[in-house]
Protein backbone atom coordinates (compact mmCIF):
# COMPACT_ATOMS: atom_id res chain seq x y z
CA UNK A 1 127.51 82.56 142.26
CA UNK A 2 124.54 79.72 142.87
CA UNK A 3 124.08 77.48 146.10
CA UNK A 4 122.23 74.75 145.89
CA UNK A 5 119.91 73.43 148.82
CA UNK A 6 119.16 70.04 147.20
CA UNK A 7 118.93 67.15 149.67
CA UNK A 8 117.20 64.42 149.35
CA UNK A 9 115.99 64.58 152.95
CA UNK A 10 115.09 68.00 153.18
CA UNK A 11 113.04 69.38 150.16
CA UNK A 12 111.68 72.89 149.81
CA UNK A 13 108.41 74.01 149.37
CA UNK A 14 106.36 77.07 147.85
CA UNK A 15 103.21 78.32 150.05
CA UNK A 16 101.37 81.30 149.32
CA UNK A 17 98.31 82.88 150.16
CA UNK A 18 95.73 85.62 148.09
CA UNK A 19 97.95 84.87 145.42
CA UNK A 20 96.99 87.02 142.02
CA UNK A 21 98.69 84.89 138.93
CA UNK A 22 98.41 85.23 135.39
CA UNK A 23 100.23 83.80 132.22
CA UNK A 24 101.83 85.72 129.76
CA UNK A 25 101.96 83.86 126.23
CA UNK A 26 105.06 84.06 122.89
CA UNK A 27 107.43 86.00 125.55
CA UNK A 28 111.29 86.39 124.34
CA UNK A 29 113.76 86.98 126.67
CA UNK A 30 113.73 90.94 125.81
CA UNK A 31 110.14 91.18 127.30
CA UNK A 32 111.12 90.20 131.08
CA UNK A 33 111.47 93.80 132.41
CA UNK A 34 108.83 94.64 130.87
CA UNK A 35 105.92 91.51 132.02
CA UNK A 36 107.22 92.37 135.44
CA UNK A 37 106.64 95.46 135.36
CA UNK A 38 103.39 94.95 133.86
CA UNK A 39 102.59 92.00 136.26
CA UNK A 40 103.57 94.14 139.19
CA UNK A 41 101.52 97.31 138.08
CA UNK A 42 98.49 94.97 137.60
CA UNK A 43 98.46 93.57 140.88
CA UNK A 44 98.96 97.39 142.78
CA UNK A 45 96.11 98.95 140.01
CA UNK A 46 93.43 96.20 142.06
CA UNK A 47 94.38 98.60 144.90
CA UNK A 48 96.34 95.48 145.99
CA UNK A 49 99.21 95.21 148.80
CA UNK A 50 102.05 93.45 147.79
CA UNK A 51 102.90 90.91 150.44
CA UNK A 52 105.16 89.10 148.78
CA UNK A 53 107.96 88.48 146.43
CA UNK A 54 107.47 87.81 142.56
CA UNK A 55 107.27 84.23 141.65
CA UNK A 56 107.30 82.90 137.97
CA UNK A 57 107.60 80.11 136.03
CA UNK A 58 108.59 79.10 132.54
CA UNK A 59 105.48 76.39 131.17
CA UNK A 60 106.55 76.22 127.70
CA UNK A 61 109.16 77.03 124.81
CA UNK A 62 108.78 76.98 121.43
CA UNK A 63 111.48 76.46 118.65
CA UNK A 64 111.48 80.23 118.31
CA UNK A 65 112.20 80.99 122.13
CA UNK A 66 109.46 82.26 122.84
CA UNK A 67 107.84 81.45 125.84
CA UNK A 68 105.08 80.86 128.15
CA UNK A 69 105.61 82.16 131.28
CA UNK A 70 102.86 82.17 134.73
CA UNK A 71 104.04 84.62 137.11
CA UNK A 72 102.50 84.89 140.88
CA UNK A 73 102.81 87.19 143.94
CA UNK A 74 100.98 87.17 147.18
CA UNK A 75 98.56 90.26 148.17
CA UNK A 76 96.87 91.33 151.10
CA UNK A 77 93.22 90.76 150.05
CA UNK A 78 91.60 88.57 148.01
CA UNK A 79 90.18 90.41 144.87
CA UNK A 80 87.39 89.33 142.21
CA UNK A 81 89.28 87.36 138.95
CA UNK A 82 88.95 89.06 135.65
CA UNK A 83 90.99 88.62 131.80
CA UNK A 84 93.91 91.20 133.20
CA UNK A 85 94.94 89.19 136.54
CA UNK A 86 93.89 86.27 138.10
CA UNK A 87 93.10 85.32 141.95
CA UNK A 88 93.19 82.29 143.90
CA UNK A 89 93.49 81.77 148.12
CA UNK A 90 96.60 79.52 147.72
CA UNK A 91 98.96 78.25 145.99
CA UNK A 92 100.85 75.23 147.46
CA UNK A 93 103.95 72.97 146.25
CA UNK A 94 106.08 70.87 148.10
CA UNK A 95 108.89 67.92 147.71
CA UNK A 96 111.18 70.86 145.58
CA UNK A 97 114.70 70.91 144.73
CA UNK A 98 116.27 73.70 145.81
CA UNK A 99 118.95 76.09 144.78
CA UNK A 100 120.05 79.82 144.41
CA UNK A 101 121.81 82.51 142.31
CA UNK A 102 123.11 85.50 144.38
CA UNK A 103 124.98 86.95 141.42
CA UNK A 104 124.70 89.33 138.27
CA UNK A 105 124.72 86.58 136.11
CA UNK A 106 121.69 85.12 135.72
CA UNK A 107 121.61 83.48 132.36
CA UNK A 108 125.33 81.50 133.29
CA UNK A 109 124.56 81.15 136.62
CA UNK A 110 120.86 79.26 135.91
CA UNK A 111 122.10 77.16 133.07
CA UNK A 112 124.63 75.74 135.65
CA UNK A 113 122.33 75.61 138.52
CA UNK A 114 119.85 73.61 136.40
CA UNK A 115 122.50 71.46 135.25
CA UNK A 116 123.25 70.68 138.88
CA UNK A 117 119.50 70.58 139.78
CA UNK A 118 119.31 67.43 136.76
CA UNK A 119 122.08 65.74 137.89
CA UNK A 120 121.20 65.53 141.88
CA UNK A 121 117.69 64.35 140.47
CA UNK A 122 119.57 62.01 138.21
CA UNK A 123 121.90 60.94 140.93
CA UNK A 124 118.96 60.12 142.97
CA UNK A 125 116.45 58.72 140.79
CA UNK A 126 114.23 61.52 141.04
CA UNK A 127 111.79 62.76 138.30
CA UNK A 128 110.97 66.38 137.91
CA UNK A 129 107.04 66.96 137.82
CA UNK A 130 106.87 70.93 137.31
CA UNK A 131 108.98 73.44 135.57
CA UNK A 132 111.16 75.41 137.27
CA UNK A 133 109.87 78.37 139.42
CA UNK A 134 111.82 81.51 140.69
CA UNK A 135 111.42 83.31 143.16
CA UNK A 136 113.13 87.22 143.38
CA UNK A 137 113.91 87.89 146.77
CA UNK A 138 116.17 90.70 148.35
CA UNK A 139 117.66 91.40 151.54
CA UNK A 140 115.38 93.38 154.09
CA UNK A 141 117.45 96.44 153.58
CA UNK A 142 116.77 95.38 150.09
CA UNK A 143 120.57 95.98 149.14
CA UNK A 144 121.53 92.53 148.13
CA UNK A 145 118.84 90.66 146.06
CA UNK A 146 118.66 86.41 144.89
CA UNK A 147 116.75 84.37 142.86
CA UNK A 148 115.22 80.65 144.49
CA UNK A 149 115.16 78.37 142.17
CA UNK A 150 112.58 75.68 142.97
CA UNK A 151 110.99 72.66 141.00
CA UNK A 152 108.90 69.83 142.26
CA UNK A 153 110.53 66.17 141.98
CA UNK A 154 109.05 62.66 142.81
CA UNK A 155 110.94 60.09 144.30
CA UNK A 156 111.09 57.02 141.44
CA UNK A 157 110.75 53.35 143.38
């Protein structure tokens, strides 16, 4: 299932703080699980709190499908930037589109939330200026579990 949040009077935003980033380069779509998992494992081997949830962002496709792909998450203290994991004290967007997938079926489920996100932004003579970022959240009893997706649009005159 997706809901979408997109109103042109209300955008979304993305703010986070102590945020440790870093892009991973030629991903296919079997390497997810495992750049999260390697993303994640990065951030806690700084000796790093994780104070927030897992954002990411796809920058670039090839013709082959592979992909470049920035991921971020927010931490409790800054740390010193090095090649494995990046650091910077925010990270700020606003004026987003907004929508959601709450269900198992991610790849269906995005491809029609997307083509909902272009159309609203067609609709309303808006002009996407970022990709698309996610952002995996889950319930606090952390039973039920969504992906935002956001993406930054200016308003055309």
């Amino acid at each position: 299932m997706r809901v979408k949040y997109m109103d042109k009077n209300g955008y979304s935003y993305i703010m986070m703080k102590n945020v440790a980033y870093k892009t991973y380069f030629d991903v296919t779509m079997d390497d997810y699980e495992d750049i999260l998992k390697d993303f994640t494992n990065l951030a806690i081997s700084k000796g790093k709190t994780i104070t927030g949830p897992l954002t990411f962002a796809v920058t670039q496709i090839d013709l082959q499908k592979r992909m470049n792909i920035d991921l971020f998450i927010s931490v409790e203290k800054c740390f010193k930037s090095n090649e494995e994991l990046s650091y910077r004290t925010y990270f700020c967007l606003d004026n987003m589109l907004h929508g959601r997938i709450t269900s198992n079926n991610f790849i269906t489920d995005e491809i029609a939330l997307l083509e909902d996100m272009n159309e609203f932004a067609s609709d309303n003579n808006l002009t996407f200026t970022s990709p698309y970022y996610h952002t995996m959240r889950k319930s606090f009893s952390g039973e039920q579990g969504w992906i935002d997706v956001k993406a930054k649009v200016y308003e055309n005159d």
